[in-house]
C-alpha atoms as a PDB file:
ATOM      1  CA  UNK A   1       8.844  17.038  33.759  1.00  0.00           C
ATOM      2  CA  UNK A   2       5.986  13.962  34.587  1.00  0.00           C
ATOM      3  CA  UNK A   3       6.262  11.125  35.130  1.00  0.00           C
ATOM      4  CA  UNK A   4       3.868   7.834  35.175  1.00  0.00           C
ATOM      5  CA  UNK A   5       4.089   5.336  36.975  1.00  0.00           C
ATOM      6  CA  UNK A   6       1.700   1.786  36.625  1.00  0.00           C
ATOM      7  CA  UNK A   7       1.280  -0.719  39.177  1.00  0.00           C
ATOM      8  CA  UNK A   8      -0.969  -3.907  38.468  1.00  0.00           C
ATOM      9  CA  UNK A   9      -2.088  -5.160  41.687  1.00  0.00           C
ATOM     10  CA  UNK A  10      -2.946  -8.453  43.244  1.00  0.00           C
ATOM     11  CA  UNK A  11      -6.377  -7.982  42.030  1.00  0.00           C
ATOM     12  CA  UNK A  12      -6.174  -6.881  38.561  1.00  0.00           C
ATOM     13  CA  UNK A  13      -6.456  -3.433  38.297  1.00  0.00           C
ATOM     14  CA  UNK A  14      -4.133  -0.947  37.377  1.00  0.00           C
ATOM     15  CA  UNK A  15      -2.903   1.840  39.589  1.00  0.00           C
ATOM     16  CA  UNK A  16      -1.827   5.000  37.535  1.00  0.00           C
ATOM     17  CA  UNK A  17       0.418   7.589  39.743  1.00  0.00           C
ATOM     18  CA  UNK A  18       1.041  11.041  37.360  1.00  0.00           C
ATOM     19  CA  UNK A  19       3.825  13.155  39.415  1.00  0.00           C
ATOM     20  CA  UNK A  20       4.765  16.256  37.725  1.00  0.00           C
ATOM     21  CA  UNK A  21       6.947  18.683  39.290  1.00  0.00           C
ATOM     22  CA  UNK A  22       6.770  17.334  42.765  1.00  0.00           C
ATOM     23  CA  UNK A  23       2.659  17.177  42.719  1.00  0.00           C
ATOM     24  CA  UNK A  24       1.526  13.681  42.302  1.00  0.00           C
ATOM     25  CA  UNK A  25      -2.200  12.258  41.558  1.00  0.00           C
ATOM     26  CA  UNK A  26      -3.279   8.505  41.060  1.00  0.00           C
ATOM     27  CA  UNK A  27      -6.178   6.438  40.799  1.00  0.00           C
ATOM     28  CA  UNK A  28      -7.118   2.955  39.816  1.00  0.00           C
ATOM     29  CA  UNK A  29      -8.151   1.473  36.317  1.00  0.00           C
ATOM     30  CA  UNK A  30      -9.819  -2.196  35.518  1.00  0.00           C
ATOM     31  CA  UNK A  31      -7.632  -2.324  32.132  1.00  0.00           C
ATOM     32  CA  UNK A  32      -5.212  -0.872  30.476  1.00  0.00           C
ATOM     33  CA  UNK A  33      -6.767   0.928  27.125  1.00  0.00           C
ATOM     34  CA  UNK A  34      -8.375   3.405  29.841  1.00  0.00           C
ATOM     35  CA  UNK A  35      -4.416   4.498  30.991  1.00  0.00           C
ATOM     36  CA  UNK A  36      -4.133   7.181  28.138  1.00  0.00           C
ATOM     37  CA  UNK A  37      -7.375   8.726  29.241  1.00  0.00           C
ATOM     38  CA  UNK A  38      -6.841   8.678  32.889  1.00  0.00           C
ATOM     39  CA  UNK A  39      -3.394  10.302  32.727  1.00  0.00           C
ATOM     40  CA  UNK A  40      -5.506  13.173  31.175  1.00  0.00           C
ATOM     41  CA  UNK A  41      -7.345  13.483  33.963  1.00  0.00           C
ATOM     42  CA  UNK A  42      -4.156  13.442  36.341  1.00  0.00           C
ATOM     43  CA  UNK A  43      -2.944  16.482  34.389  1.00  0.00           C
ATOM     44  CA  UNK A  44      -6.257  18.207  35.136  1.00  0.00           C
ATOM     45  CA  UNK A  45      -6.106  17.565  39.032  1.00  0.00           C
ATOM     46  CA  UNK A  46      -2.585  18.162  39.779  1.00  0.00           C
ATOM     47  CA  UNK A  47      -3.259  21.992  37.576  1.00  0.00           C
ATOM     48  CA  UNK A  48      -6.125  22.227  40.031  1.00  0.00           C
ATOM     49  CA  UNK A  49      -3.868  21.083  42.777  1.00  0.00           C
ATOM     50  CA  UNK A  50      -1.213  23.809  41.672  1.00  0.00           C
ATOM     51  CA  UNK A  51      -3.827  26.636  40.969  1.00  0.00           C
ATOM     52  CA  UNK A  52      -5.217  26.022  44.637  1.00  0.00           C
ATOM     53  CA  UNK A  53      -1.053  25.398  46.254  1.00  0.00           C
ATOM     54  CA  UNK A  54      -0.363  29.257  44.802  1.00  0.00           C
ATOM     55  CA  UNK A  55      -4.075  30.641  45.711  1.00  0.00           C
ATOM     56  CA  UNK A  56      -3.284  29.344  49.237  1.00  0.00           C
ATOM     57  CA  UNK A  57       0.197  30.787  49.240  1.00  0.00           C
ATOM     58  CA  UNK A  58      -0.419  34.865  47.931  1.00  0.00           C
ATOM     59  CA  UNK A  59      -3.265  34.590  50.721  1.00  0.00           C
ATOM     60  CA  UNK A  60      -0.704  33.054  53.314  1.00  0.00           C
ATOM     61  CA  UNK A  61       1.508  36.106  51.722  1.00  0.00           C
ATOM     62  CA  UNK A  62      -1.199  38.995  52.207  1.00  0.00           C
ATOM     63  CA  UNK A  63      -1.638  37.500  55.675  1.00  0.00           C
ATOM     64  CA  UNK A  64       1.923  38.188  56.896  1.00  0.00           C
ATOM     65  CA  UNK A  65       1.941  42.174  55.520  1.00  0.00           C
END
C-alpha cells in the first residue's frame, strides 16, 4: 500500500512524501502539474531503496554463518 502525501509550504512549492510499505521518499516541486511525474520517480527510489535494504540484509545474513 502507498501513500502520498503534499505539503505546500510557506514559499510556494510543493513537498511530495511517497511512503510505501514503511519506505518513504520526498522531494520538492515549484507546481503542481509536475506531482504525477515526481511520484514516479518516488516509486523508482524507494525500489532502489528496497533492492539495496535486502542486498544489505542476505550479506548481514552470510556474515553471521
Amino acid at each position: 500500500m502507498s501513500k502520498l502525501n503534499l505539503e505546500t509550504l510557506d514559499d510556494g512549492q510543493i513537498k511530495v512524501c511517497l511512503t510505501e510499505n514503511q519506505v518513504t521518499a520526498c522531494c520538492y516541486v515549484s507546481s503542481m502539474h509536475l506531482v504525477d511525474e515526481k511520484e514516479k520517480q518516488l516509486q523508482q527510489s524507494i525500489a532502489r531503496q528496497k533492492n539495496k535494504m535486502g542486498a544489505a540484509r542476505i550479506e548481514l545474513a552470510s556474515a553471521e554463518l
